[in-house]
C-alpha atoms as a PDB file:
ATOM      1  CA  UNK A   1     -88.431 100.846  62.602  1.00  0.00           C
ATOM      2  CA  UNK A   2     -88.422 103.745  65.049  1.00  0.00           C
ATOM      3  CA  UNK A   3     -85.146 105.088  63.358  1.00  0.00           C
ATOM      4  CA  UNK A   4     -87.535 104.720  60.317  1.00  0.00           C
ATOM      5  CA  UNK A   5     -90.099 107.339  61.939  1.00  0.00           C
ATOM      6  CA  UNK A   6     -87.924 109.358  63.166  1.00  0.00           C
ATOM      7  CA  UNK A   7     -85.823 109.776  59.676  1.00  0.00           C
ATOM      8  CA  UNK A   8     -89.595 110.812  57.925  1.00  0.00           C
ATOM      9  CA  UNK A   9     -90.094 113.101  60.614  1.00  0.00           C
ATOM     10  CA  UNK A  10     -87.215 114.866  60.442  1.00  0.00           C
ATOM     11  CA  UNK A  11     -87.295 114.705  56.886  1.00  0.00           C
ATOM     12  CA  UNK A  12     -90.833 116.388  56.571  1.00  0.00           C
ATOM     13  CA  UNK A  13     -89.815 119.281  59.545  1.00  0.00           C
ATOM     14  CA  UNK A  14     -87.031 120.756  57.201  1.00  0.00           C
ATOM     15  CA  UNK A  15     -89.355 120.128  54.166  1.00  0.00           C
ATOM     16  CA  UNK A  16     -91.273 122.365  55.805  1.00  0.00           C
ATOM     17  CA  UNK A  17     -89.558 125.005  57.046  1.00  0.00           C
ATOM     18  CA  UNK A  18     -87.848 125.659  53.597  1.00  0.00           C
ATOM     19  CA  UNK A  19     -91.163 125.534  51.808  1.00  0.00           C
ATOM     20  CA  UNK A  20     -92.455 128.075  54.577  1.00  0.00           C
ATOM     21  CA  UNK A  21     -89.210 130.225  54.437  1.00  0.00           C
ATOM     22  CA  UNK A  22     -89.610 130.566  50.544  1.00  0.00           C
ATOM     23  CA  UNK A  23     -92.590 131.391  50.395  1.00  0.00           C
ATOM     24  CA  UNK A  24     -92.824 133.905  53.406  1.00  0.00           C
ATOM     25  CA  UNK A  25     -89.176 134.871  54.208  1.00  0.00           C
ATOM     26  CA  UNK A  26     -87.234 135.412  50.674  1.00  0.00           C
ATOM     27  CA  UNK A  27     -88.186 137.943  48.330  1.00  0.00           C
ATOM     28  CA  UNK A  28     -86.415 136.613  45.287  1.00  0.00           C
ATOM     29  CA  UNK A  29     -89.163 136.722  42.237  1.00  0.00           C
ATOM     30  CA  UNK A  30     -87.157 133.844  40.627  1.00  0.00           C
ATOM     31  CA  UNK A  31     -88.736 131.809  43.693  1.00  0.00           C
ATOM     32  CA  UNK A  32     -92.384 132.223  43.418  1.00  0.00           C
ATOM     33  CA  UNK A  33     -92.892 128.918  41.536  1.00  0.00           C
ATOM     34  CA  UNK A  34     -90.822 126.989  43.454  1.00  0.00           C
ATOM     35  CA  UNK A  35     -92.292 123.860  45.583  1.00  0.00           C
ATOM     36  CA  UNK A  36     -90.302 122.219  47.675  1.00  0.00           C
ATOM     37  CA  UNK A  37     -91.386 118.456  47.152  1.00  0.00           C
ATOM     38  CA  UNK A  38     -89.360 116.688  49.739  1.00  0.00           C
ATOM     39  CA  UNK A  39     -86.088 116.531  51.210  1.00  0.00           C
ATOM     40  CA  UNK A  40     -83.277 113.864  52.343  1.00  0.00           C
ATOM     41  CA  UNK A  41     -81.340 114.773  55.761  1.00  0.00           C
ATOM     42  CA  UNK A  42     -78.544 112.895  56.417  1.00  0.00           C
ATOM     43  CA  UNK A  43     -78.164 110.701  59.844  1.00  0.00           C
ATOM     44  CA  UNK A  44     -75.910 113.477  61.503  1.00  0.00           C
ATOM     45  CA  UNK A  45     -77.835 116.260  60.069  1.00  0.00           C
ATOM     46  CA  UNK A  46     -74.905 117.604  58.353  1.00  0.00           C
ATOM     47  CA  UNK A  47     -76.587 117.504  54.654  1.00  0.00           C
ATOM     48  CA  UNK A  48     -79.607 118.153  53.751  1.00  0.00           C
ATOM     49  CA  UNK A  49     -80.968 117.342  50.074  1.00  0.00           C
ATOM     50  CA  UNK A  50     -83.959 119.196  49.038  1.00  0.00           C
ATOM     51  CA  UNK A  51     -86.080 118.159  46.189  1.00  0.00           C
ATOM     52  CA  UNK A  52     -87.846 120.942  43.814  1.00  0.00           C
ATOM     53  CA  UNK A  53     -90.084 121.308  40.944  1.00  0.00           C
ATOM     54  CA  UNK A  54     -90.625 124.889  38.937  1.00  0.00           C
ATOM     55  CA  UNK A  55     -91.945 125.667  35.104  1.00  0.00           C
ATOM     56  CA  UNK A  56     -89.780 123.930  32.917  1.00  0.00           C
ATOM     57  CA  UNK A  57     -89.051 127.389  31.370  1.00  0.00           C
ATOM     58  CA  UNK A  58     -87.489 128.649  34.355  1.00  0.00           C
ATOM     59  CA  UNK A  59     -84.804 125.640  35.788  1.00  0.00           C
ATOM     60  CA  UNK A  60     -81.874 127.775  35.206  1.00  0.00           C
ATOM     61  CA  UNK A  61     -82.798 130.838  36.843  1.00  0.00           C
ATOM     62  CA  UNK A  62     -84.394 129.229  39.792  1.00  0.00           C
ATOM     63  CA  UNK A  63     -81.420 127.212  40.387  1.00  0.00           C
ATOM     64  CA  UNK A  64     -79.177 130.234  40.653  1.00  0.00           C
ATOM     65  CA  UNK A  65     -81.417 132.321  42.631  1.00  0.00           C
ATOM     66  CA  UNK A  66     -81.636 128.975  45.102  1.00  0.00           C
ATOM     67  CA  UNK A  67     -78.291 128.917  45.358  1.00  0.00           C
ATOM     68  CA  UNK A  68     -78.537 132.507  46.018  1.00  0.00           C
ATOM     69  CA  UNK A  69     -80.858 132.031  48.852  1.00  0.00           C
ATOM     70  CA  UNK A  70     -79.212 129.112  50.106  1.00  0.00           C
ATOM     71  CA  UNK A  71     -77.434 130.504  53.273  1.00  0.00           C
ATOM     72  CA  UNK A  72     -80.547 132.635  54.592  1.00  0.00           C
ATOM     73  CA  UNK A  73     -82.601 129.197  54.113  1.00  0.00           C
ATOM     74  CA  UNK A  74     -80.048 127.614  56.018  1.00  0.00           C
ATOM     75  CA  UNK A  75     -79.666 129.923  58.601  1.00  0.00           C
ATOM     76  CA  UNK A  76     -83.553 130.218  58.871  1.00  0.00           C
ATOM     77  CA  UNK A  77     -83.916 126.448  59.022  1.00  0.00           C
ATOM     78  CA  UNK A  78     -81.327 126.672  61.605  1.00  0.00           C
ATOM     79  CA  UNK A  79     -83.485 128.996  63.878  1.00  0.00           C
ATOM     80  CA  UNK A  80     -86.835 127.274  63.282  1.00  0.00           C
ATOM     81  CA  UNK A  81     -85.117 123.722  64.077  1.00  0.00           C
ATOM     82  CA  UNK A  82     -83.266 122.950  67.155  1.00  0.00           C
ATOM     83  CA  UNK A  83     -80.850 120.391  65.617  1.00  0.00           C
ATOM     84  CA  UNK A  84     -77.200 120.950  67.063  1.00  0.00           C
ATOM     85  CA  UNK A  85     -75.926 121.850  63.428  1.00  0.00           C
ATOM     86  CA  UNK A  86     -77.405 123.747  60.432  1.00  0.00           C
ATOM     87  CA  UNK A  87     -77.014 121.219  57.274  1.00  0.00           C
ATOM     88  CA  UNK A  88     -75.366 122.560  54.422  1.00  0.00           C
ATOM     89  CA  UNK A  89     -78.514 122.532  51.132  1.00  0.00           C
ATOM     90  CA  UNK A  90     -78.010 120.836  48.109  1.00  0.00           C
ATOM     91  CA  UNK A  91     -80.967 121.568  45.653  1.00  0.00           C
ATOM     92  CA  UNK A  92     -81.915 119.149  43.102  1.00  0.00           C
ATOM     93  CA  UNK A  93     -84.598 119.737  40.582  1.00  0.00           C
ATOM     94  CA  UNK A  94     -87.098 117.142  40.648  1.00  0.00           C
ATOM     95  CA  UNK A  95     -88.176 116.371  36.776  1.00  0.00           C
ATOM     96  CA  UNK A  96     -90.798 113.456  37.853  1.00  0.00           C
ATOM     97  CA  UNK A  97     -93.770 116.138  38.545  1.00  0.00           C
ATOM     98  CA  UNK A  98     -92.504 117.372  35.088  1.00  0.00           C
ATOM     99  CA  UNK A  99     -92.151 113.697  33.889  1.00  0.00           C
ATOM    100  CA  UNK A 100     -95.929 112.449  34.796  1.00  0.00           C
ATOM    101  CA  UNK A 101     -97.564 115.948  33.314  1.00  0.00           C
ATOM    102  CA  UNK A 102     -95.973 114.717  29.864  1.00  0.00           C
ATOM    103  CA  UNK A 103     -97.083 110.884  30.040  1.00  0.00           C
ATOM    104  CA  UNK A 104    -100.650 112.542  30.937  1.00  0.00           C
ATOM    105  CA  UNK A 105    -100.264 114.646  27.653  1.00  0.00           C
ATOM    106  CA  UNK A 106     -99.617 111.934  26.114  1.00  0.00           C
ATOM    107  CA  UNK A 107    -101.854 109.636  27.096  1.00  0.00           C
ATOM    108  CA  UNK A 108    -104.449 112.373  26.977  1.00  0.00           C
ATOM    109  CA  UNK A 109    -103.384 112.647  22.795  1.00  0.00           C
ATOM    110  CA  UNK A 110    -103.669 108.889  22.662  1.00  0.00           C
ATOM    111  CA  UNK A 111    -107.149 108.331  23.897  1.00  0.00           C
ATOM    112  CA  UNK A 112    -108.130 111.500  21.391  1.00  0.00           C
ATOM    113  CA  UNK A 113    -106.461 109.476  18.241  1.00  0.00           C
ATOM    114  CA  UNK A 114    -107.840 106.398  19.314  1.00  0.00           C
ATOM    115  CA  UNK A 115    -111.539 106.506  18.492  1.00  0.00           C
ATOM    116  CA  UNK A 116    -111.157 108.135  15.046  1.00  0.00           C
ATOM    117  CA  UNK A 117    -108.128 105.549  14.050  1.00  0.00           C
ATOM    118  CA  UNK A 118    -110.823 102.733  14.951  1.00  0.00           C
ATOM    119  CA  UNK A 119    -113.636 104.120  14.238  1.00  0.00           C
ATOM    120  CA  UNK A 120    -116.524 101.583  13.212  1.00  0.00           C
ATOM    121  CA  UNK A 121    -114.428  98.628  14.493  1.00  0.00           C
ATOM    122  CA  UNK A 122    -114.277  99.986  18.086  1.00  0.00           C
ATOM    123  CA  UNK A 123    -117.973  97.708  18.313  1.00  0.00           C
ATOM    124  CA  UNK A 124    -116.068  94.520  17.344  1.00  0.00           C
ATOM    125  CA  UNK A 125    -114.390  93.105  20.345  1.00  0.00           C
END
């Protein structure tokens, strides 16, 4: 359980610092949109997975300016946290914020269609 805790916290202190360094510490345009929305570090600290989301319009170039960015993140993240290494980033684009705003859309269309597809027999039930 404690190892548990301690993997969330450490988790949560790089999501952090990356969200902080992007939006206070890297100038890149391409980057503006970006939000961090979590990140995995592995048990030595030797990887760190971070989890995005950005306009749907705009995946490929914020991927490449990420990758751009990647070593000043890392070497930011490196001076903010006092882990004995610096993990190496891997970005991956999170699609589930992107996923939930369609089902909402389409939900949203739904509930509009509804009422005029049952229209006098919506008093029936």
């Amino acid at each position: 359980m404690k190892q548990g805790s301690s993997s969330r916290r450490v988790n949560e202190q790089a999501r952090q610092v990356i969200a902080e360094t992007l939006m206070f510490e890297v100038s890149d345009p391409r980057l503006s949109m970006v939000t961090i929305t979590g990140c995995e570090v592995s048990f030595d600290r030797s990887v760190c997975n971070v989890y995005y989301t950005c306009p749907p319009d705009s995946y490929d170039e914020t991927e490449a300016a990420l990758k751009k960015a990647s070593g000043h993140i890392r070497s930011i993240l490196a001076k903010k946290l006092s882990w004995r290494t610096s993990p190496e980033l891997r970005f991956f684009l999170d699609k589930s914020v992107d996923e939930a705003e369609r089902i909402a859309r389409a939900l949203e269309e739904e509930r509009k269609r509804m009422p005029a597809e049952n229209g006098e027999s919506s008093d029936e039930e």
